[in-house]
Protein backbone atom coordinates (compact mmCIF):
# COMPACT_ATOMS: atom_id res chain seq x y z
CA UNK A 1 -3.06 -12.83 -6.18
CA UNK A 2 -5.52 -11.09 -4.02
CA UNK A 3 -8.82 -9.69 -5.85
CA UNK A 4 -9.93 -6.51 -4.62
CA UNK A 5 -13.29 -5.52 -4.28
CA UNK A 6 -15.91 -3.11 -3.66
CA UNK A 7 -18.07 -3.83 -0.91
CA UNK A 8 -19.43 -0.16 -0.14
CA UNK A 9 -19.65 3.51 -1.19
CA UNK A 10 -21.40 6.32 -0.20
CA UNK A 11 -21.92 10.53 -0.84
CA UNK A 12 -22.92 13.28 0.25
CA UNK A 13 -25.70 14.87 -1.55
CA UNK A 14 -23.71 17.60 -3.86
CA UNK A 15 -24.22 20.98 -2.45
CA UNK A 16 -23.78 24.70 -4.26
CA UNK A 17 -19.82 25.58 -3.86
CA UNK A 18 -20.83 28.96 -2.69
CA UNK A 19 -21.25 31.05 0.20
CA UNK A 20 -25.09 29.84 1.65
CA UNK A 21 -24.57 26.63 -0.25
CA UNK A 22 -26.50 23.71 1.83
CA UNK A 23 -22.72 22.59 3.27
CA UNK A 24 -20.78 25.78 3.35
CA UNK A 25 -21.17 25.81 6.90
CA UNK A 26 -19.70 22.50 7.55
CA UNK A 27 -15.69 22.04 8.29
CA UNK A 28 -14.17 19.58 5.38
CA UNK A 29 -12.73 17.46 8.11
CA UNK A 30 -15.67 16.85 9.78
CA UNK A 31 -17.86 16.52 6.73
CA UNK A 32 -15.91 13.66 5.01
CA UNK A 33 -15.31 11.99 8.96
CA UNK A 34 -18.86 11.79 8.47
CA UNK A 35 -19.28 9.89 5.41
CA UNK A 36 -16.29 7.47 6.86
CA UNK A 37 -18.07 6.83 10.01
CA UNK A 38 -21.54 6.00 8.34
CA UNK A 39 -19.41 4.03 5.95
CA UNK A 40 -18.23 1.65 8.63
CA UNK A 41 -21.25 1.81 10.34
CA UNK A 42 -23.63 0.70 7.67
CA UNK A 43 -21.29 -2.28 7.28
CA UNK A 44 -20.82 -3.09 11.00
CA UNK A 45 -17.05 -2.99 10.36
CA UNK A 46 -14.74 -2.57 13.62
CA UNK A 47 -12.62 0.65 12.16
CA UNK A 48 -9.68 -1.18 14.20
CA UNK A 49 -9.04 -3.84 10.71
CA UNK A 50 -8.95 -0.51 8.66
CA UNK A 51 -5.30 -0.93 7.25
CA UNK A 52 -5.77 2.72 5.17
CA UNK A 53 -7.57 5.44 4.65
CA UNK A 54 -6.65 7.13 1.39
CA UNK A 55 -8.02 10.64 0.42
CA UNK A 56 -8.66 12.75 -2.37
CA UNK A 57 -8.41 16.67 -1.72
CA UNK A 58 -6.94 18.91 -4.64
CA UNK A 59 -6.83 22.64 -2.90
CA UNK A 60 -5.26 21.49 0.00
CA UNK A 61 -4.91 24.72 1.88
CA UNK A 62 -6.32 26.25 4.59
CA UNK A 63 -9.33 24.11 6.20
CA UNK A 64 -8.39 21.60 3.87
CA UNK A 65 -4.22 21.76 4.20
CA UNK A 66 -2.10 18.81 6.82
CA UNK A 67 -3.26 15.87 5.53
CA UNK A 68 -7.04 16.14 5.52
CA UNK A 69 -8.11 12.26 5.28
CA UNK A 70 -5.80 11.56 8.49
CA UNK A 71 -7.91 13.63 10.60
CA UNK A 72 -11.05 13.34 8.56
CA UNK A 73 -10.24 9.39 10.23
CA UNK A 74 -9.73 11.52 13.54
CA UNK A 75 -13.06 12.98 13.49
CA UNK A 76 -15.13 9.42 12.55
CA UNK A 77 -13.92 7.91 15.58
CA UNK A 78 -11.51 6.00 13.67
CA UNK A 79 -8.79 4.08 16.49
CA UNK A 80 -5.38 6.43 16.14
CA UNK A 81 -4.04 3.10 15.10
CA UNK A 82 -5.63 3.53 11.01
CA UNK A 83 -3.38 5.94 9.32
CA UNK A 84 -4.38 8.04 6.43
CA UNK A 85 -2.75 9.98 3.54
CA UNK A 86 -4.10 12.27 1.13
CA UNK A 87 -3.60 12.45 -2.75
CA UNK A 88 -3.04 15.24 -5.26
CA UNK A 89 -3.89 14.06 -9.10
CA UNK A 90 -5.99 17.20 -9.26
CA UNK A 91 -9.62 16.48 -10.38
CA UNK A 92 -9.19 12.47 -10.12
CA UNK A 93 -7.46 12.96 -6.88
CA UNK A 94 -10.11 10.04 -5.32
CA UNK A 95 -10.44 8.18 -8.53
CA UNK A 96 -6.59 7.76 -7.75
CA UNK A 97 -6.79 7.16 -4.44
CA UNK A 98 -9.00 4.66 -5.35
CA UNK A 99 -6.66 3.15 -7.78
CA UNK A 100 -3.94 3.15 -4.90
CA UNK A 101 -6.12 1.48 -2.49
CA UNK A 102 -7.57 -1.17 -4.75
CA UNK A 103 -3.74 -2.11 -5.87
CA UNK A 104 -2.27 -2.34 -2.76
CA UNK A 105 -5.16 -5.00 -1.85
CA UNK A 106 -3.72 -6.78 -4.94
CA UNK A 107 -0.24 -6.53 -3.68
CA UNK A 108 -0.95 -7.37 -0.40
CA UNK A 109 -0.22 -4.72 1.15
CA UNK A 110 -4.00 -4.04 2.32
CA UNK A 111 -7.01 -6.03 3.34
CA UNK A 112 -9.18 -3.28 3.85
CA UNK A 113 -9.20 0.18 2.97
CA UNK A 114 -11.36 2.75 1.89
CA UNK A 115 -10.01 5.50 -0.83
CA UNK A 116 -12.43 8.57 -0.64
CA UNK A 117 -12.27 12.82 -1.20
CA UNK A 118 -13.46 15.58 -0.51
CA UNK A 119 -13.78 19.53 -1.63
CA UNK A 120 -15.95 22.80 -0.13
CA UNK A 121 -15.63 24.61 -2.82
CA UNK A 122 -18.04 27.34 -0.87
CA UNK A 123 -14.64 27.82 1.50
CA UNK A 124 -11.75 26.65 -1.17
CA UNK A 125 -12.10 27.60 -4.62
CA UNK A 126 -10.05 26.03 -7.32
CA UNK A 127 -7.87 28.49 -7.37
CA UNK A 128 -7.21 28.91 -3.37
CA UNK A 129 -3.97 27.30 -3.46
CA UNK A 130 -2.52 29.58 -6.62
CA UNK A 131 -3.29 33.22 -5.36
CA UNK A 132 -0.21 35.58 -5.59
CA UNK A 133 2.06 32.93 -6.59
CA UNK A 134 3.77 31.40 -9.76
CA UNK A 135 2.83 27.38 -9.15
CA UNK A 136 4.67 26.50 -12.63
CA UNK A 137 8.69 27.90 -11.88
CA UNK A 138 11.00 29.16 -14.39
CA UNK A 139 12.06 25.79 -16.17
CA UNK A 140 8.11 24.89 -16.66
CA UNK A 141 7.39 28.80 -18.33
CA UNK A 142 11.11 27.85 -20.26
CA UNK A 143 9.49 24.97 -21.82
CA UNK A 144 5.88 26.80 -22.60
CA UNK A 145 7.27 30.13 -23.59
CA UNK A 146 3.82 31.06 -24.92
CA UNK A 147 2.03 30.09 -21.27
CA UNK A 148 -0.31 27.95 -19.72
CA UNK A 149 -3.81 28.02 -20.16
CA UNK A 150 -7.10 27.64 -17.32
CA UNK A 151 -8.73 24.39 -18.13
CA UNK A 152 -11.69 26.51 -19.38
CA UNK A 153 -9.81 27.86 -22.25
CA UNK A 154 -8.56 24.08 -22.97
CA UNK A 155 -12.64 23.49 -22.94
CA UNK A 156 -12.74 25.60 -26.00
CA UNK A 157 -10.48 24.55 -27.56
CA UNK A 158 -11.56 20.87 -27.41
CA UNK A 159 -14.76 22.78 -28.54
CA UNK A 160 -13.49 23.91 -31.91
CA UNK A 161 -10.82 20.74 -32.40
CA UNK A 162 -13.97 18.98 -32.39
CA UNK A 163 -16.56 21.27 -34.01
CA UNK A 164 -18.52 21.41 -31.55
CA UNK A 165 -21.27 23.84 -31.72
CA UNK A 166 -22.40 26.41 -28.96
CA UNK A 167 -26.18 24.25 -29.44
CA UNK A 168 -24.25 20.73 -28.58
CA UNK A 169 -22.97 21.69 -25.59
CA UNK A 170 -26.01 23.36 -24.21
CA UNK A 171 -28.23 20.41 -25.43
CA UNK A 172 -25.28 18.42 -23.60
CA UNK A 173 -26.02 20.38 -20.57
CA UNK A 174 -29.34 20.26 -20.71
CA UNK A 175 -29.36 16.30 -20.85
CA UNK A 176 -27.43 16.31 -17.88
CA UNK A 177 -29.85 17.93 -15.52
CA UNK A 178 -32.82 16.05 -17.17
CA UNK A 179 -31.79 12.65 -16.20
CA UNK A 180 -30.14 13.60 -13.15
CA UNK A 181 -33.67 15.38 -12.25
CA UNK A 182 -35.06 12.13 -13.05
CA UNK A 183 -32.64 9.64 -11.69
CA UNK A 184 -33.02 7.68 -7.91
CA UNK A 185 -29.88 8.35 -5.99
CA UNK A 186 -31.37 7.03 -2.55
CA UNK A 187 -29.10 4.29 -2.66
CA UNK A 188 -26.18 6.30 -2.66
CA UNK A 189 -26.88 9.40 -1.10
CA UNK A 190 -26.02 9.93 3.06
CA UNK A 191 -28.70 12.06 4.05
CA UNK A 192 -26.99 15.06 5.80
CA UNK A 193 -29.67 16.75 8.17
CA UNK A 194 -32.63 18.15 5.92
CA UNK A 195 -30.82 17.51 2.78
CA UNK A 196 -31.12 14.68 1.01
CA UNK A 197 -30.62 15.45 -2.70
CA UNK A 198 -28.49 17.30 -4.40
CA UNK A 199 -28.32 21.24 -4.78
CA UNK A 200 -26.87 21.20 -7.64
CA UNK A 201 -29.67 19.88 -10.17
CA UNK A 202 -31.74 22.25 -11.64
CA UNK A 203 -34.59 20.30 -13.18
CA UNK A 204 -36.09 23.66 -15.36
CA UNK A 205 -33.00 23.67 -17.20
CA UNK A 206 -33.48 24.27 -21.11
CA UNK A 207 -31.33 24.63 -24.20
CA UNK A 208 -33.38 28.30 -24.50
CA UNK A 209 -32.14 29.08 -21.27
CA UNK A 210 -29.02 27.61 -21.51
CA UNK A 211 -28.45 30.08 -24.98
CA UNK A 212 -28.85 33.38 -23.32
CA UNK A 213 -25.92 33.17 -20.92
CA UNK A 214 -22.56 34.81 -22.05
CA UNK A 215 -19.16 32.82 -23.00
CA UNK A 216 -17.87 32.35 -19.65
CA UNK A 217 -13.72 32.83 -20.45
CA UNK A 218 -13.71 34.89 -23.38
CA UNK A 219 -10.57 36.72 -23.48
CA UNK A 220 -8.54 38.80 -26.31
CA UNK A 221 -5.28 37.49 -25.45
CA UNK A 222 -6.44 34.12 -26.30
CA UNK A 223 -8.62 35.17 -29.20
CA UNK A 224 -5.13 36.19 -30.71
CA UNK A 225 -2.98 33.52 -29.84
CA UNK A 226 -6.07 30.95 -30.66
CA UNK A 227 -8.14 32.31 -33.61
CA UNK A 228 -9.53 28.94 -34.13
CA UNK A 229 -11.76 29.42 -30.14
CA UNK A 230 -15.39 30.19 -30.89
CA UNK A 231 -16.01 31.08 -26.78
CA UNK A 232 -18.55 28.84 -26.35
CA UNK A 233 -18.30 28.05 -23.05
CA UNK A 234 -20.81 29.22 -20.42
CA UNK A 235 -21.16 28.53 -16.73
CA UNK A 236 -24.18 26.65 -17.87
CA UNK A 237 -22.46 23.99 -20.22
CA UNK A 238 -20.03 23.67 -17.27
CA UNK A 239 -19.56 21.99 -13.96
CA UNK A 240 -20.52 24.11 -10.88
CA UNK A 241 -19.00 25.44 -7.73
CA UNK A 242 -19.92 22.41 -5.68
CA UNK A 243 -18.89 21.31 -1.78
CA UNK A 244 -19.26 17.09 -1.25
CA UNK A 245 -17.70 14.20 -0.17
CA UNK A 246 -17.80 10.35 -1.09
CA UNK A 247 -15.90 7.34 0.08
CA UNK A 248 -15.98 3.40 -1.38
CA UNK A 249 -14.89 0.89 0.96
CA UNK A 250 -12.42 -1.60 -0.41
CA UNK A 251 -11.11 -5.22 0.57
CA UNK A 252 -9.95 -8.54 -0.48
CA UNK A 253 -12.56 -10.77 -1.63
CA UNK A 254 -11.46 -13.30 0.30
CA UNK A 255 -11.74 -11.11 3.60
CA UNK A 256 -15.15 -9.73 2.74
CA UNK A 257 -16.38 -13.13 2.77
CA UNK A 258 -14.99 -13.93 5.83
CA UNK A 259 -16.53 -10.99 7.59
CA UNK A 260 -20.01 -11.66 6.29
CA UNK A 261 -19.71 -8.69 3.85
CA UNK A 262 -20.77 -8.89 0.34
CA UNK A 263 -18.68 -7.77 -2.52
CA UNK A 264 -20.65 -5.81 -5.18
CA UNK A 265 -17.81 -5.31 -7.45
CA UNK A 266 -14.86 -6.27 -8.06
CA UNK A 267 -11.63 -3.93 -9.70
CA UNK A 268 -10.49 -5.19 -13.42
CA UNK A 269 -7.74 -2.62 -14.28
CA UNK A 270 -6.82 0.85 -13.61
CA UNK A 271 -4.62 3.38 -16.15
CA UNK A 272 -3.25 6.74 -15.98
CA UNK A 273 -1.60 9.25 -18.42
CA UNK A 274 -0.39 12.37 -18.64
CA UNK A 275 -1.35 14.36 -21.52
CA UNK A 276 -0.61 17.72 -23.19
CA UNK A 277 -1.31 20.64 -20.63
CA UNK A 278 -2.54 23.43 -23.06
CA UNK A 279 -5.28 21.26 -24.18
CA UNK A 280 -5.14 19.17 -20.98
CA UNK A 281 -8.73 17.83 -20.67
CA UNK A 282 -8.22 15.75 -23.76
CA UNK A 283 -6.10 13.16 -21.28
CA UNK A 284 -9.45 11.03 -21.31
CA UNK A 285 -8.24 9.66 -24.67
CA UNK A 286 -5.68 8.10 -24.14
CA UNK A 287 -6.26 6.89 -20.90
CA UNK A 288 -9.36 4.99 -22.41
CA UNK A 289 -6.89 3.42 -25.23
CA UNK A 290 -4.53 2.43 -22.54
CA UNK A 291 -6.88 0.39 -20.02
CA UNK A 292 -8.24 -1.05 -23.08
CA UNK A 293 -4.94 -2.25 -24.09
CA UNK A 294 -4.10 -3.56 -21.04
CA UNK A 295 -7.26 -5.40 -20.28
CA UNK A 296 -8.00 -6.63 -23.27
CA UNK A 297 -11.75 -5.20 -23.36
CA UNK A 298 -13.13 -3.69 -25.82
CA UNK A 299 -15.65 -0.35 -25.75
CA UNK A 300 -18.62 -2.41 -26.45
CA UNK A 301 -17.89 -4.83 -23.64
CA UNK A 302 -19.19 -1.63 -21.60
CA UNK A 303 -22.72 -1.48 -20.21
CA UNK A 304 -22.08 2.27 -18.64
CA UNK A 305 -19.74 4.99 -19.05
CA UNK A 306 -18.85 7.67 -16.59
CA UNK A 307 -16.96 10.54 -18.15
CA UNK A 308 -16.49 13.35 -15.99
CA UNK A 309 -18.29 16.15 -17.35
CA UNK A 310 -15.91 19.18 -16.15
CA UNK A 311 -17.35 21.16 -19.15
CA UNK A 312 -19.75 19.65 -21.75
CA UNK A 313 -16.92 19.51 -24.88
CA UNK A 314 -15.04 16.69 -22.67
CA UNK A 315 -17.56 14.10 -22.66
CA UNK A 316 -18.81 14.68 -26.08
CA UNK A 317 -15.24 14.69 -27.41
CA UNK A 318 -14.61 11.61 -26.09
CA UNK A 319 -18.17 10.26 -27.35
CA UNK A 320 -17.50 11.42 -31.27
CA UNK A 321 -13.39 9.33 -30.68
CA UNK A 322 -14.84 6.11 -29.38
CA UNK A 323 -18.19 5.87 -31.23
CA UNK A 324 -20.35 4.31 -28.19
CA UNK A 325 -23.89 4.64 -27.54
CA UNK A 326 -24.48 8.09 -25.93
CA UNK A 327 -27.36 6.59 -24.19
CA UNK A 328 -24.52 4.56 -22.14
CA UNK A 329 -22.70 7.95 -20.95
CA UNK A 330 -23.32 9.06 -17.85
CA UNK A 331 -26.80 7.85 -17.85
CA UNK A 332 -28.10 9.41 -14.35
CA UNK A 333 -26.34 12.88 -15.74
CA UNK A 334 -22.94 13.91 -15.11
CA UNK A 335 -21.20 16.62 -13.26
CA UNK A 336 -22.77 19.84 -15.09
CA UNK A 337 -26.03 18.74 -12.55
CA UNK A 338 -24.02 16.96 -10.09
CA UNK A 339 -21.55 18.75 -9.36
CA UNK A 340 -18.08 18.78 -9.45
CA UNK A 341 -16.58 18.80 -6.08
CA UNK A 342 -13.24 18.05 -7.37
CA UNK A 343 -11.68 16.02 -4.87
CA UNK A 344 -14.45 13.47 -4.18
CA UNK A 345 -15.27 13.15 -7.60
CA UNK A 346 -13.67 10.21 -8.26
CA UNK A 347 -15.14 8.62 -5.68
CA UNK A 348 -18.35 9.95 -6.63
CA UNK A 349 -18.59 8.85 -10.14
CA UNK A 350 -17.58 5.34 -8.80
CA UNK A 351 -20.34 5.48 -6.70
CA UNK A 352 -22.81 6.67 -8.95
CA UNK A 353 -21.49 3.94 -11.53
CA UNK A 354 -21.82 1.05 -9.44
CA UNK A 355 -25.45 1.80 -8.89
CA UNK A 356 -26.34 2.31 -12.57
CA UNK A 357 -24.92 -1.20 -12.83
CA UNK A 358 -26.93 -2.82 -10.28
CA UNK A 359 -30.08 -0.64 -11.45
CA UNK A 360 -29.51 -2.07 -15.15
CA UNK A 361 -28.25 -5.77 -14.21
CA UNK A 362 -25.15 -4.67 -16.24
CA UNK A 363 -21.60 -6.27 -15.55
CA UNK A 364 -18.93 -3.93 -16.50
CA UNK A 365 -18.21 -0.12 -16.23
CA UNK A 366 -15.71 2.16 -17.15
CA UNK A 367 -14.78 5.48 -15.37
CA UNK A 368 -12.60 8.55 -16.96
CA UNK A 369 -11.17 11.71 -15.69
CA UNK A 370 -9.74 14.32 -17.08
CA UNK A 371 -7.59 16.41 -14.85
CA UNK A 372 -5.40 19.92 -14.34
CA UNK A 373 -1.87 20.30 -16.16
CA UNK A 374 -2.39 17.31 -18.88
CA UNK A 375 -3.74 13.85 -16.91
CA UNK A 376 -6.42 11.66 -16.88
CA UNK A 377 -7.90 8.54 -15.03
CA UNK A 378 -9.30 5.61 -16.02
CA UNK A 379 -11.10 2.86 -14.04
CA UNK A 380 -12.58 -1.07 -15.04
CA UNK A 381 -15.07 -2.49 -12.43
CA UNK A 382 -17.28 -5.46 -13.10
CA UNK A 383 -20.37 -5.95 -10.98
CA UNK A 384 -21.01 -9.08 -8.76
């Protein structure tokens, strides 16, 4: 059976999701077609032995709508030859494509591929593809007479499940723009023009700061259908608006090797779950309990965590159920300072993951994402 490995990824730096944002101006199509091409390039790969490119998008309207990864391969240059296809698992729409691309090297479907995503935020907002209509149907509101919730009210109530205080999460926060101020992400980064970092860390962020701003979803309804919400979630203790693209190039070890490449990782096991969608963020749970299970690894086999920090209750939840060393989670901060440009960020994380490891010497990593309506991804990769 084939082993699939990871011989490349890249991102963009993470830019504000808003109007004036660093990469508003760019086209999505063009902007990931530009992380593909430098992806190939960098590796002096002949596009033409691409077998797929699969994509990551989760407001796929507009700009963004008719398949954005095929003709994000259109615009790198890509032969018309390398198809494309683009996923929907919400927030871990790459992380998924990912998982698709690294399985069907396993299967044999694939030799090389490269799973990848992308979101302008600054031109689609989360809720661009929802406006003005009812996304759920009648049999869905049958089932959940009381309603569906926005994942920021399932934030809060992770936050009082788990007692976690308004202080925790902006300490949380603050943590996460501290080491991502601090952190190298050269290696990682494509360079796009004049920026080079990302927008998105703010390096003079403090807990004092971070306790003046105002609960950010705080609604009466909910207060009286969930007493037990203490509206402590801010736009501060929370991912941002963010536009950005990443992509990870993918093959059989056995055909890296023959074309010179060298694999840097290598895929161990993949899991995903779908989970209750009032308090849908809590999907990281059992995901992490499942690839465990299947893979026979334990949590302290881990050298790095990446737990998608959507809002600052998710990680920490998962932190205070598994018991690991919060040194160990996301170590180069998380998505509160870089961003949350929800279809790469799969793809992103990975990225960002497989550098800690080579940065540390460690060997294995595991990725989790929680995601919209009740799912969650989760990810094994050992370095090489």
């Amino acid at each position: 059976m084939p082993t699939a490995v990871i011989v490349d990824a890249i991102r963009t730096p993470s830019g504000r999701g808003k109007p004036g944002g660093a990469l508003s101006a760019w086209h999505p199509v063009d902007l990931l077609g530009t992380v593909l091409k430098q992806l190939v390039a960098r590796n002096d790969l002949d596009p033409a032995l691409i077998d797929d490119v699969i994509g990551g998008c989760l407001s796929q309207v507009g700009e963004q709508s008719v398949n954005i990864t095929r003709n994000a391969a259109l615009a790198a240059g890509f032969p018309e030859s390398v198809p494309g296809t683009t996923v929907d698992r919400q927030c871990g729409s790459s992380q998924q494509a990912t998982a698709f691309a690294a399985q069907g090297v396993v299967a044999g479907a694939y030799d090389i591929v490269i799973a990848c995503g992308v979101e302008l935020m600054s031109k689609n907002p989360i809720n661009a593809a929802t406006l003005g209509q009812d996304n759920w149907g009648p049999l869905v509101h049958e089932r959940y007479p009381d309603g569906l919730v926005g994942q920021g009210i399932s934030a809060e109530l992770i936050a009082a499940r788990w007692r976690l205080s308004r202080a925790a999460l902006d300490e949380f926060a603050a943590r996460s723009h501290r080491l991502a101020a601090a952190a190298d992400f050269e290696s990682e980064i494509l360079p796009l023009g004049m920026l080079d970092t990302d927008e998105t860390i703010r390096p003079g962020t403090t807990v004092e700061g971070l306790a003046t701003l105002k609960p950010a979803f705080e609604d009466e309804a909910f207060s009286a259908r969930f007493p037990q919400i203490g509206w402590r979630v801010t736009a501060g203790n929370s991912s941002p608006l963010t536009d950005g693209a990443s992509a990870v190039l993918i093959m059989s070890e056995e055909r890296a090797l023959e074309l010179g490449l060298r694999p840097r990782a290598r895929f161990h096991a993949f899991a995903v779950v779908g989970s209750d969608p009032i308090e849908m963020l809590t999907g990281i749970l059992p995901a992490t309990r499942k690839i465990m299970d299947r893979s026979g690894f334990g949590i302290d086999d881990f050298d790095t965590f990446e737990v998608n920090e959507a809002f600052a209750s998710v990680p920490l939840a998962w932190q205070h159920e598994f018991a690991v060393d919060p040194s160990l989670v996301n170590p180069r901060g998380g998505a509160i300072a870089l961003g949350h440009a929800l279809g790469s960020s799969g793809t992103r994380l990975l990225t960002t993951m497989l550098n800690q490891l080579e940065l540390v010497g460690g060997r294995y990593g595991l990725q989790v994402m929680c995601e919209g309506a009740g799912m969650a991804n989760a990810t094994i990769i050992e370095r090489l």
